[in-house]
Protein backbone atom coordinates (compact mmCIF):
# COMPACT_ATOMS: atom_id res chain seq x y z
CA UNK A 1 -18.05 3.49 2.65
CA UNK A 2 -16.38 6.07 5.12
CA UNK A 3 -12.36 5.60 6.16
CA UNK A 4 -12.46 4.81 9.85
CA UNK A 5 -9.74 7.67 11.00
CA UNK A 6 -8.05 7.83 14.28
CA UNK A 7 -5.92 10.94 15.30
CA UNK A 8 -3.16 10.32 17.10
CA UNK A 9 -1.36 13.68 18.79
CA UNK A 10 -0.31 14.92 22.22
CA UNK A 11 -1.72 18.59 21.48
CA UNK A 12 -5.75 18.63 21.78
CA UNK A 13 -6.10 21.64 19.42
CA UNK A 14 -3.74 19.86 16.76
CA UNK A 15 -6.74 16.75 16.88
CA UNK A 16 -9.26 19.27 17.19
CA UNK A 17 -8.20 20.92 13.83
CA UNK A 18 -7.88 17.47 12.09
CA UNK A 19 -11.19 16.86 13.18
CA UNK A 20 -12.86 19.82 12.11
CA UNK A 21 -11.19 19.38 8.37
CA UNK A 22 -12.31 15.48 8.48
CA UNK A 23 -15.73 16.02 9.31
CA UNK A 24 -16.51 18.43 6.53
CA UNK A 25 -15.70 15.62 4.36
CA UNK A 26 -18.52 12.66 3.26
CA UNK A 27 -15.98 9.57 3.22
CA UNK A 28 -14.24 10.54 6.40
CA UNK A 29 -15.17 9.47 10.14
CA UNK A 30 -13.42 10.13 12.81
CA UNK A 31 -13.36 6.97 15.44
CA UNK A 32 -11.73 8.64 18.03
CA UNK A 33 -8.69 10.60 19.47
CA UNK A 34 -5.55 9.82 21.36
CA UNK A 35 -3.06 11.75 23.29
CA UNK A 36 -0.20 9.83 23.08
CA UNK A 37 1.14 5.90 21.80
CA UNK A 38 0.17 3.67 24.45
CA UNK A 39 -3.67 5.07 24.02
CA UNK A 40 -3.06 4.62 20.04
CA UNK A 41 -2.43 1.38 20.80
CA UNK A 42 -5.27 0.03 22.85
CA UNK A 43 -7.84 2.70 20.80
CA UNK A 44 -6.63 0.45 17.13
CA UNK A 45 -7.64 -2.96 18.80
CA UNK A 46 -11.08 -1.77 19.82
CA UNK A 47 -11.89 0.49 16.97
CA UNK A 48 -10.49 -1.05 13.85
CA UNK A 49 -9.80 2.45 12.06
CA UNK A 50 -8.12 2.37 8.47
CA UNK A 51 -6.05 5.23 8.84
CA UNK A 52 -4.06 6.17 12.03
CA UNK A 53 -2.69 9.78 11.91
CA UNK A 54 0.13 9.32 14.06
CA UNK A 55 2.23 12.26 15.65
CA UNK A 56 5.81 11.47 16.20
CA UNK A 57 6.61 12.74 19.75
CA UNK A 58 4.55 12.27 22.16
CA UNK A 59 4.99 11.03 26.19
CA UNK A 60 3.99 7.73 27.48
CA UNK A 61 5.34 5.69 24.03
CA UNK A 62 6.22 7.98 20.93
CA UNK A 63 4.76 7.56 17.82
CA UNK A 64 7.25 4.86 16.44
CA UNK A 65 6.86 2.50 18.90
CA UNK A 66 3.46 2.87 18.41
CA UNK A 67 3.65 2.01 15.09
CA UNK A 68 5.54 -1.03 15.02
CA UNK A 69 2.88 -2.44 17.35
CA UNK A 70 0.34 -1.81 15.97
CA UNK A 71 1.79 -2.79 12.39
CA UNK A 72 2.82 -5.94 13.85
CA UNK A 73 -0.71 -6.71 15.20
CA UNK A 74 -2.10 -6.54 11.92
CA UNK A 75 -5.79 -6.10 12.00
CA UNK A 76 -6.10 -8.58 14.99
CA UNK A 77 -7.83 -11.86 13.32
CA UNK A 78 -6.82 -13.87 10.43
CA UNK A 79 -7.31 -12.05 7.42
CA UNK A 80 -7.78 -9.40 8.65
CA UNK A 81 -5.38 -6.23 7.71
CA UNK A 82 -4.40 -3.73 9.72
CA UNK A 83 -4.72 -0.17 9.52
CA UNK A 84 -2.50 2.05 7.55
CA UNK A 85 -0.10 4.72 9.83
CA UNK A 86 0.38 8.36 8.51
CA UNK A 87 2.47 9.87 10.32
CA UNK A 88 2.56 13.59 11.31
CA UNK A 89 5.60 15.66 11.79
CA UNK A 90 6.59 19.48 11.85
CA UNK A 91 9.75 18.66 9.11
CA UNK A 92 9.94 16.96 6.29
CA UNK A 93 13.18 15.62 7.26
CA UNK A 94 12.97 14.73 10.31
CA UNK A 95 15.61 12.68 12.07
CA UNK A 96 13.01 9.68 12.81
CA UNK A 97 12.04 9.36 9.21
CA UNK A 98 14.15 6.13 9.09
CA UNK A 99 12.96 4.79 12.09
CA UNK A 100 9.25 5.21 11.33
CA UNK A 101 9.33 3.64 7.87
CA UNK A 102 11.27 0.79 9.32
CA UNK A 103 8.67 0.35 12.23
CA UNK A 104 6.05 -0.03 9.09
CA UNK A 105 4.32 4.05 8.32
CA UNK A 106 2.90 3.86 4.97
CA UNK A 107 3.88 7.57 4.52
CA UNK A 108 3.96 11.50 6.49
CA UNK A 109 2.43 14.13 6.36
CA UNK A 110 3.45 17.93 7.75
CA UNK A 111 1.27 18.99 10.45
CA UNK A 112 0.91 22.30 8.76
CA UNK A 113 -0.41 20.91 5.12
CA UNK A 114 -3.21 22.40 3.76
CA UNK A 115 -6.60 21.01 4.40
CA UNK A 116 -7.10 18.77 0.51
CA UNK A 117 -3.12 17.49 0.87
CA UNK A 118 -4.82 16.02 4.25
CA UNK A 119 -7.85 14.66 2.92
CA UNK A 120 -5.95 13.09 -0.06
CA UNK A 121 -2.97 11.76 1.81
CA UNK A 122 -5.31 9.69 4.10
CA UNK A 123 -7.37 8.38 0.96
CA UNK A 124 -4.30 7.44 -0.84
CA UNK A 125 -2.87 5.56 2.16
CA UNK A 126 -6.39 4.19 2.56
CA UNK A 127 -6.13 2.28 -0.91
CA UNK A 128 -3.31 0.74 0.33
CA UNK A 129 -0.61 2.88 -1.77
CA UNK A 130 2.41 4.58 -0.07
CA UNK A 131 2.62 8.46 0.86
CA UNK A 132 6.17 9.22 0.39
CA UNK A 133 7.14 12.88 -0.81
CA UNK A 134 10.67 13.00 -2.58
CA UNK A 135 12.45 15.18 -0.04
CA UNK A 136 11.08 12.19 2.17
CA UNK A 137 12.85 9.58 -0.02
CA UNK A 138 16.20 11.23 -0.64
CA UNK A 139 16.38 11.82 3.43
CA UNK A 140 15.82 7.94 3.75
CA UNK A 141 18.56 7.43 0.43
CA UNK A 142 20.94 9.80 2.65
CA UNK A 143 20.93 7.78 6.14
CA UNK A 144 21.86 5.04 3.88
CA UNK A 145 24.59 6.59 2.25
CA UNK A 146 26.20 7.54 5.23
CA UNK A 147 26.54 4.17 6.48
CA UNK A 148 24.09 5.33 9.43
CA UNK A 149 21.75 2.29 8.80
CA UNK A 150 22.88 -1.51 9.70
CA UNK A 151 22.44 -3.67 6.45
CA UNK A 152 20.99 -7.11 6.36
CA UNK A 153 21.09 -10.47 4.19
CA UNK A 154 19.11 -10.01 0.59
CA UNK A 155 15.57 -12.26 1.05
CA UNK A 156 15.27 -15.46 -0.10
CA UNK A 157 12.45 -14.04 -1.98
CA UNK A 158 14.49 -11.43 -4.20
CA UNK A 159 15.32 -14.88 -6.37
CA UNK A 160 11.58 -15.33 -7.58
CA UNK A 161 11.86 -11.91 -9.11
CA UNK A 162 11.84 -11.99 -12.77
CA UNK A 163 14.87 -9.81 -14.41
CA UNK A 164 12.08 -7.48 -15.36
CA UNK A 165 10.64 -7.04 -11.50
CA UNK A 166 13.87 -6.63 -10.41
CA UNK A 167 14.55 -3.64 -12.71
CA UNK A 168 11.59 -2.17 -11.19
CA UNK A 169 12.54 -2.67 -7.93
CA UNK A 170 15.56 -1.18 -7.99
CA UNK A 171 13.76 2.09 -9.90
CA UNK A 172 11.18 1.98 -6.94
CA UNK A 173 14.31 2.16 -4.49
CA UNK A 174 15.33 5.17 -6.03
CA UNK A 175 12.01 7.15 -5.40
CA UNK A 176 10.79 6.86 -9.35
CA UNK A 177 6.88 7.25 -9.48
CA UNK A 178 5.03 4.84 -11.96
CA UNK A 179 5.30 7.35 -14.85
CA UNK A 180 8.93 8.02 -14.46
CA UNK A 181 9.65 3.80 -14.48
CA UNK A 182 7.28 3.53 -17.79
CA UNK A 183 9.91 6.25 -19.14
CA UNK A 184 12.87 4.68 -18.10
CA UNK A 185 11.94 1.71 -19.18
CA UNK A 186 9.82 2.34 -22.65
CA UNK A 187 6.70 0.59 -21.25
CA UNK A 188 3.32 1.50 -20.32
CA UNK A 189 2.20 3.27 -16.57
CA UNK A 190 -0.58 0.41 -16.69
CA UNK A 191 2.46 -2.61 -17.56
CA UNK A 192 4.67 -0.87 -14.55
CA UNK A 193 1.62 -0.73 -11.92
CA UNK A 194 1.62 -4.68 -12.76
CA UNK A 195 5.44 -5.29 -12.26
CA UNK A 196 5.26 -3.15 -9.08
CA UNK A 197 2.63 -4.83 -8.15
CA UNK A 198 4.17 -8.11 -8.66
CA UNK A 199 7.19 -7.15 -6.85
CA UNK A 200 5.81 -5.89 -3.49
CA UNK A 201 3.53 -9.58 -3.78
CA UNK A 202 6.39 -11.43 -3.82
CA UNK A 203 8.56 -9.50 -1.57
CA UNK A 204 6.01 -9.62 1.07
CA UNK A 205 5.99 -5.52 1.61
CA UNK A 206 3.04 -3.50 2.28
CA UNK A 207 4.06 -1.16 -0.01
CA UNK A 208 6.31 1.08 -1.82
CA UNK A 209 8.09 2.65 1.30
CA UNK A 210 8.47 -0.22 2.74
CA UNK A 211 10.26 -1.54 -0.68
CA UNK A 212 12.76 0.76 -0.62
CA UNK A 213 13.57 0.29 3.04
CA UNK A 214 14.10 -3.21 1.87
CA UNK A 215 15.92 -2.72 -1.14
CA UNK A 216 18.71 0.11 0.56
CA UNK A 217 18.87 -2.50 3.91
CA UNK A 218 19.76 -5.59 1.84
CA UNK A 219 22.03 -4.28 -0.61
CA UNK A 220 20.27 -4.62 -3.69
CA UNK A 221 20.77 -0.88 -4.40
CA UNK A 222 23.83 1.06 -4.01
CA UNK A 223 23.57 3.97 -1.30
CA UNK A 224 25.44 6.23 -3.59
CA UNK A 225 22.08 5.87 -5.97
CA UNK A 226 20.27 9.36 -6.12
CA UNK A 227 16.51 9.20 -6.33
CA UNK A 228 14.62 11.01 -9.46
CA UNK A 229 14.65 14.58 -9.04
């Protein structure tokens, strides 16, 4: 079964490229092409893609507002889930990074990565998992640490974490992959994929990223924490 894509840029030769590296492959299909966040928008209601490669700036609505809309929407019927946003920037830091995890992006991408980071960053945010490069986690760890983000009350549902699942989550929060947890904490990679599995269940998060915007917002990890090199 192919992943329904929809590109998402203000620059036609930007899609145009995308499209040319997505059609050479056998699970991909592109659904269609916008210029800019308002089209995004409208284009996710009638075509139901999976991914949305979503540039950042663009006129008309930018590619954050864009996002949390069409996050909130879900997939538009009970059930139903909605697609996953990858967004597309020229920097790895960029100074929305924040503000597009928090509107709901399951990960970025640089515009200039090479054609297989592409295709595997949209098949990994496809299966539901999170896209988040280190550099990518540390910038979201720094807004944090300078105070630049507002914090907000812990969740109700942080209580129905086991001591275990909590440990995780906090190791989660600072940018550990599976492998490094199991380390940390002398377990198996397949025991950790349960726990973090378990936590993002119970926490109601679509995903990693969105974890650790939820851990760093409501306090449950220190901004002075460092992510793992």
């Amino acid at each position: 079964m192919s992943v329904r894509v929809l590109l998402v840029d203000d620059q036609a030769l930007i899609r145009a490229g995308f499209r040319m590296i997505l059609d050479a492959e056998e699970d991909m299909e592109v659904v269609g092409e916008c210029a800019d966040g308002t089209q995004a928008v409208d284009s996710v209601r009638r075509l139901k893609p999976d991914v949305v490669l979503m540039d950042i700036r663009m006129p008309e609505m930018d590619g954050i507002e864009a996002t949390r809309l069409i996050t909130a929407e879900g997939g538009g019927g009970e059930g139903e889930a909605g697609p996953r946003v990858l967004m597309l920037t020229t920097f790895d830091l960029d100074e929305y990074v924040y503000d597009a995890l928090r509107a709901g992006a399951s990960g970025f991408l640089l515009k200039d990565v090479p054609a297989e980071q592409l295709v595997d960053g949209i098949r990994v945010v496809a299966r539901g998992e999170a896209l988040l490069a280190p550099s990518v986690t540390k910038r979201l760890i720094q807004e944090f640490s300078r105070g630049a983000v507002s914090q907000r009350s812990a969740p109700a549902e942080l209580d129905e974490l086991t001591p275990r699942e909590l440990e995780v989550f906090k190791l989660i929060a600072r940018g550990m992959s599976n492998a490094e947890i199991a380390a940390e904490l002398i377990v198996s990679e397949t025991t950790v994929k349960t726990h973090v599995a378990r936590v993002l269940m119970k926490l109601g998060v679509r995903d990693r990223v969105q974890a650790v915007v939820l851990a760093y917002e409501s306090g449950v990890v220190a901004p002075g924490a460092t992510p793992s090199e």
